[in-house]
Protein backbone atom coordinates (compact mmCIF):
# COMPACT_ATOMS: atom_id res chain seq x y z
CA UNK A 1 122.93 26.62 -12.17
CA UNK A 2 122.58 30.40 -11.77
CA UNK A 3 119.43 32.39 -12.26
CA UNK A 4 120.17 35.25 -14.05
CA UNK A 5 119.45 38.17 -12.55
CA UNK A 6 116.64 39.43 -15.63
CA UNK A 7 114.75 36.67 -15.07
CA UNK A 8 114.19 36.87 -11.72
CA UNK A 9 113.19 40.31 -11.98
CA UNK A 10 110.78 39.59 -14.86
CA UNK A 11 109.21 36.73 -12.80
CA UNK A 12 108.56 39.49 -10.23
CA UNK A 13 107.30 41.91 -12.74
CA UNK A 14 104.81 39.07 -14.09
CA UNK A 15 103.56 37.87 -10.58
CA UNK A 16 103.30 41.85 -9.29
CA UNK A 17 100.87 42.10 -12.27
CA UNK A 18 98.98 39.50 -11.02
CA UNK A 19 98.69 41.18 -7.34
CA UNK A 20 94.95 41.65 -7.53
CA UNK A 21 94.26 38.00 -8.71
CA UNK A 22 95.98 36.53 -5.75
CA UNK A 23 94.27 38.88 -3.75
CA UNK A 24 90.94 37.23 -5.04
CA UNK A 25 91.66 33.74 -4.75
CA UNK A 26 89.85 32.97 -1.58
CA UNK A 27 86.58 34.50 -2.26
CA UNK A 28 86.50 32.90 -5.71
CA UNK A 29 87.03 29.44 -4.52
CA UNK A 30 84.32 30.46 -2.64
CA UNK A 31 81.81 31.21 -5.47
CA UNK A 32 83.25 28.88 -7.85
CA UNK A 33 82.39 25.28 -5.98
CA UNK A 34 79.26 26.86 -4.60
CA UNK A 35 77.84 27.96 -7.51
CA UNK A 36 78.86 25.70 -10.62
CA UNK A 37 79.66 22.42 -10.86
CA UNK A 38 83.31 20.69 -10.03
CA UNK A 39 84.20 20.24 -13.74
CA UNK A 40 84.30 23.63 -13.86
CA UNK A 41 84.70 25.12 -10.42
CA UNK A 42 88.23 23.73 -11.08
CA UNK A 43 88.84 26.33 -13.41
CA UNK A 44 88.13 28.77 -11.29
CA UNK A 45 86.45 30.58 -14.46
CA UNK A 46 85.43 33.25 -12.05
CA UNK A 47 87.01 35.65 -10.11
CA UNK A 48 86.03 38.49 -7.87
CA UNK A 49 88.16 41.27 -6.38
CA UNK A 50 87.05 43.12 -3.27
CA UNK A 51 83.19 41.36 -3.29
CA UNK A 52 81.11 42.13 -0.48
CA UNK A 53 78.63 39.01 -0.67
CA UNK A 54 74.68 40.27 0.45
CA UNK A 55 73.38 36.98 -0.41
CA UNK A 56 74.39 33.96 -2.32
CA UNK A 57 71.42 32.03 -2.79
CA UNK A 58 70.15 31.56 -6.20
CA UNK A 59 71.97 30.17 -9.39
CA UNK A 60 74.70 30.62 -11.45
CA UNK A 61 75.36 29.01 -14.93
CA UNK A 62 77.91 29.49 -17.65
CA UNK A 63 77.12 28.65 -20.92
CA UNK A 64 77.73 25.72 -22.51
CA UNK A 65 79.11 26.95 -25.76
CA UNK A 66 81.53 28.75 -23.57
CA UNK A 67 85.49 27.95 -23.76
CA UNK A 68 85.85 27.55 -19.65
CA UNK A 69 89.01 29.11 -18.83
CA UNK A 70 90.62 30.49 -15.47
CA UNK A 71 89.50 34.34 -14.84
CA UNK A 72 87.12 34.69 -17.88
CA UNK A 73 84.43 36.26 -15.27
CA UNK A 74 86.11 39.03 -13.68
CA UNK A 75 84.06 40.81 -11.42
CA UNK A 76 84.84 44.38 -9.25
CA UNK A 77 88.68 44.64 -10.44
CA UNK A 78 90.23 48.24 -10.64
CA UNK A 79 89.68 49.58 -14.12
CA UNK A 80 89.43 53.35 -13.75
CA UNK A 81 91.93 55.29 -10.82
CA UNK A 82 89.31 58.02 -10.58
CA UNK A 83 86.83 55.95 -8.57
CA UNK A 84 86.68 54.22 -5.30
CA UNK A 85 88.80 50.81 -5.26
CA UNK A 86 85.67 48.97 -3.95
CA UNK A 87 85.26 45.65 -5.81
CA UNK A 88 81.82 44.78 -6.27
CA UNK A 89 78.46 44.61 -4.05
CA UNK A 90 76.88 40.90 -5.29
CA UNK A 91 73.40 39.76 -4.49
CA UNK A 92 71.87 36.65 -5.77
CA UNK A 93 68.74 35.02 -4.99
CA UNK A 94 67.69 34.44 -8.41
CA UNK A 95 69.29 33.14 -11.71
CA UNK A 96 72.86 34.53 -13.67
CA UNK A 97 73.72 33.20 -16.47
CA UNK A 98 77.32 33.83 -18.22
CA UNK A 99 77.71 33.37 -22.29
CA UNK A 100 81.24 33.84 -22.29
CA UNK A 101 83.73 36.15 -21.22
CA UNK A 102 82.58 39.19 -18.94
CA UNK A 103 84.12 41.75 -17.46
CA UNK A 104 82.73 44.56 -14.72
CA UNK A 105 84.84 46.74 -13.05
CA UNK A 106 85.34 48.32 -9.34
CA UNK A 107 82.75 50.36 -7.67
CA UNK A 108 79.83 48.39 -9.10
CA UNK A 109 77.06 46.10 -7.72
CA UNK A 110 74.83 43.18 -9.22
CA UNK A 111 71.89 42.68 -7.72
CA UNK A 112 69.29 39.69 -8.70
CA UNK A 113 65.55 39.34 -7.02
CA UNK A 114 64.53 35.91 -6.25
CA UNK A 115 62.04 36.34 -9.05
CA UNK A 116 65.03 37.75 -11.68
CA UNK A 117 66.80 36.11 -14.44
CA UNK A 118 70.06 38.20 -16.21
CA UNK A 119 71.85 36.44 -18.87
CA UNK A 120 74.93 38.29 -20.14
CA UNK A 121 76.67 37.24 -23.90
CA UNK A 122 79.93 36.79 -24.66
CA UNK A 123 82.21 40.22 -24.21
CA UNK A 124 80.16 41.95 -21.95
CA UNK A 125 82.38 44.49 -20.48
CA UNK A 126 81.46 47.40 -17.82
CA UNK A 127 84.22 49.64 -17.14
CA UNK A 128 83.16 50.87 -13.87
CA UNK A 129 80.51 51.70 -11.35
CA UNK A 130 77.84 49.68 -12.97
CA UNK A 131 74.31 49.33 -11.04
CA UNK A 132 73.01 46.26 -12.21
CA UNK A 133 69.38 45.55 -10.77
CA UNK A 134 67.36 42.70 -12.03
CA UNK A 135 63.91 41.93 -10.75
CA UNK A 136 62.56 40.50 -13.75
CA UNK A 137 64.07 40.08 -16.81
CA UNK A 138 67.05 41.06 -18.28
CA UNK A 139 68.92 40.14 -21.91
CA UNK A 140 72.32 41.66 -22.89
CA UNK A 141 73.45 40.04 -26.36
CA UNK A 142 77.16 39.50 -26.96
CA UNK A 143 80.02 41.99 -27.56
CA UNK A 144 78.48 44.62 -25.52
CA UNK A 145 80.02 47.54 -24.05
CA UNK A 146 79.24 49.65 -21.07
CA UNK A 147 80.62 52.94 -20.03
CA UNK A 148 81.27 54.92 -16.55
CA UNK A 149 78.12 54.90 -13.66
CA UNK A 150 75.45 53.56 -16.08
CA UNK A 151 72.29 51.70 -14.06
CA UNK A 152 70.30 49.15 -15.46
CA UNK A 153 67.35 47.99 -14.27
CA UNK A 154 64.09 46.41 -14.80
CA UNK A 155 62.30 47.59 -12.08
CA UNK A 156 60.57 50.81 -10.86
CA UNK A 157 60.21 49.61 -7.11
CA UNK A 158 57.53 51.51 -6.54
CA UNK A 159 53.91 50.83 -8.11
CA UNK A 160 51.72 53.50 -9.24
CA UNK A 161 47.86 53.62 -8.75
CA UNK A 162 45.67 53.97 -11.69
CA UNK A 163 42.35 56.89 -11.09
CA UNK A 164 40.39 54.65 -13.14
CA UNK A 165 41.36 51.77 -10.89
CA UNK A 166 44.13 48.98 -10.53
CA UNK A 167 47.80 50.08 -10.33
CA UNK A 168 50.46 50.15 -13.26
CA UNK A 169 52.61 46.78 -13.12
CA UNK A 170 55.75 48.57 -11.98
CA UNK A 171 58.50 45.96 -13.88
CA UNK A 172 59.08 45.04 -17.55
CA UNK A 173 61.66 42.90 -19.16
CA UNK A 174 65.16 44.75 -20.51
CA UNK A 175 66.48 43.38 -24.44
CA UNK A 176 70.20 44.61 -25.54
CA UNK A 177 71.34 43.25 -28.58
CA UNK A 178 74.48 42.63 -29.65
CA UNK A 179 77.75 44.80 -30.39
CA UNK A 180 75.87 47.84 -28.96
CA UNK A 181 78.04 50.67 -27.18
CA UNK A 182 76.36 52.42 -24.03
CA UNK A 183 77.97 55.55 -22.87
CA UNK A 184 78.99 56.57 -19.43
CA UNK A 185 75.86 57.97 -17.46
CA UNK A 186 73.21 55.96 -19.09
CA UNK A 187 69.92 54.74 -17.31
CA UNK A 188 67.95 51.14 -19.38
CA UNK A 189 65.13 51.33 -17.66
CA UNK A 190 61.85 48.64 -17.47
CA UNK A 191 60.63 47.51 -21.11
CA UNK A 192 63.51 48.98 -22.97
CA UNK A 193 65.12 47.38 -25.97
CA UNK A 194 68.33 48.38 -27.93
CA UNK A 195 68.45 47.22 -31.47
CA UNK A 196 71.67 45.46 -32.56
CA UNK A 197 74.48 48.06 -33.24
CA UNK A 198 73.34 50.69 -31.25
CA UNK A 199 75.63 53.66 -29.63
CA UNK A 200 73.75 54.99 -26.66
CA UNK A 201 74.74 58.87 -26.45
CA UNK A 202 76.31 59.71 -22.54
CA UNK A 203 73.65 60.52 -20.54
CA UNK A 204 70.64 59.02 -22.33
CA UNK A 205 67.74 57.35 -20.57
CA UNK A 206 66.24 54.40 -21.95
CA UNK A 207 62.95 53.64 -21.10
CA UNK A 208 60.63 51.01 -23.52
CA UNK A 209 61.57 49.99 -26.84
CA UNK A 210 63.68 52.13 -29.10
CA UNK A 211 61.97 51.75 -32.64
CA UNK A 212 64.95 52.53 -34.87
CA UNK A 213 67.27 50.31 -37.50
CA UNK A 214 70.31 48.83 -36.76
CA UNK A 215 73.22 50.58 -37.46
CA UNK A 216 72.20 54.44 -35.15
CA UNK A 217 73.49 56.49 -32.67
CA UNK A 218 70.81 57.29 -30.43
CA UNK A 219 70.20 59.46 -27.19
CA UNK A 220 67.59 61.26 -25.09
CA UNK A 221 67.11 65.10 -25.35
CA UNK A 222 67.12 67.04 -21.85
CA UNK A 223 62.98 67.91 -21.79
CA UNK A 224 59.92 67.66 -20.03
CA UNK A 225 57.31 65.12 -21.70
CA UNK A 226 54.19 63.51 -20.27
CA UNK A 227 54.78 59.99 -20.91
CA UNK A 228 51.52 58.89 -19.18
CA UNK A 229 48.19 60.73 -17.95
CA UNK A 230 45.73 59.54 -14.96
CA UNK A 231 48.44 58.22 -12.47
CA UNK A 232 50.02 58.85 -9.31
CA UNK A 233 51.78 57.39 -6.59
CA UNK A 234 49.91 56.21 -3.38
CA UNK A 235 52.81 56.46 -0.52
CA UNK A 236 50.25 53.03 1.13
CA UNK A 237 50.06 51.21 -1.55
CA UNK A 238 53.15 51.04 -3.46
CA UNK A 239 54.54 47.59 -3.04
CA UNK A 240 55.08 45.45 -6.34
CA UNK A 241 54.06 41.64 -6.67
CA UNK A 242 56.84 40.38 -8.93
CA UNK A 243 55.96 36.49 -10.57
CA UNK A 244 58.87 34.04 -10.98
């Protein structure tokens, strides 16, 4: 029986496609049977392109209302030409936990202290170069959507001393709620929460709760503001205590 010649070149088409997923396969096996458990490392659910691994200690958990599927965690994949072809920087030492389907793109890096616990919903998507740094506590609801070189992190890594004595706490959980849309260049800093249906204007820093309704566009204005009085940073004493 002869092949016809369309096929074959479709086949091609389809598994040239694919290139980057093949390209993945042994660092995934990897992850997958380290991390989750055989019923559904066999899925290989997730997959990461390009990772450079700093540490794999930790845990990793996928929801249990999820639909386990092959590839529905991809992590570092080319998404944007414009930036580097990197993959992704992963660190680990505390717990990750997956709702559903994720996606974050190349250039980017995920980094969890052993005293920090991320949990990502369902249709969390990062197109590229996200900084993800979790030291405490961080809480993205489903369907949310991340723009180019945002940072998010729940930790100042420095402590600042109080003149009235003590030192400020340095760390603070981080709350997004669901089907919000962060533009490219955003900073969610320590303490912040998003209400549900939020669009985060490019450029913004978020830092502490945003107390608006549902339903807004919201942003930070270039200015100067004191946020705090009687502080400052001793360069000897700046170290942070963080509590599992």
């Amino acid at each position: 029986m002869k092949v016809k010649k369309h096929n074959v070149m479709s086949i091609i088409k389809k598994l040239w496609k694919r290139r980057s997923d093949f390209r993945s396969i042994f660092s995934s096996i990897l992850f997958n049977f380290y991390y989750l458990p055989f019923k559904q490392a066999i899925y290989l659910p997730v997959l990461l392109y390009k990772p450079k691994f700093i540490s794999l200690k930790g845990n990793v958990f996928l929801s249990k209302d999820s639909n386990i599927r092959f590839g529905m965690i991809r992590l570092g994949f080319p998404s944007v030409s414009i930036y580097p072809n990197s993959g992704i920087i992963f660190e680990n030492r505390g717990t990750i936990i997956f709702s559903g389907s994720c996606f974050v793109g190349n250039n980017s890096a995920i980094s969890i202290a052993k005293s920090g616990h991320l949990r990502l919903g369902d249709n969390f998507r990062a197109s590229t170069t996200l900084k993800l740094v979790c030291y405490n506590n961080i809480n993205i609801d489903n369907n949310v959507l991340l723009g180019w070189d945002c940072i998010i992190m729940d930790t100042d890594f420095h402590k600042l001393t109080k003149l009235s004595g003590g030192c400020s706490k340095g760390y603070g959980s981080i709350h997004i709620g669901e089907n919000c849309w962060i533009a490219n260049s955003c900073k969610v800093l320590k303490k912040s929460k998003i209400p549900n249906y939020s669009v985060v204007t490019a450029g913004s820093i978020i830092s502490g709760p945003v107390d608006v309704p549902e339903y807004c566009v919201i942003g930070s204005r270039q200015r100067i503001d004191v946020i705090a009085s009687g502080l400052y940073h001793d360069y000897f004493n700046d170290i942070i205590e963080y509590k599992e």
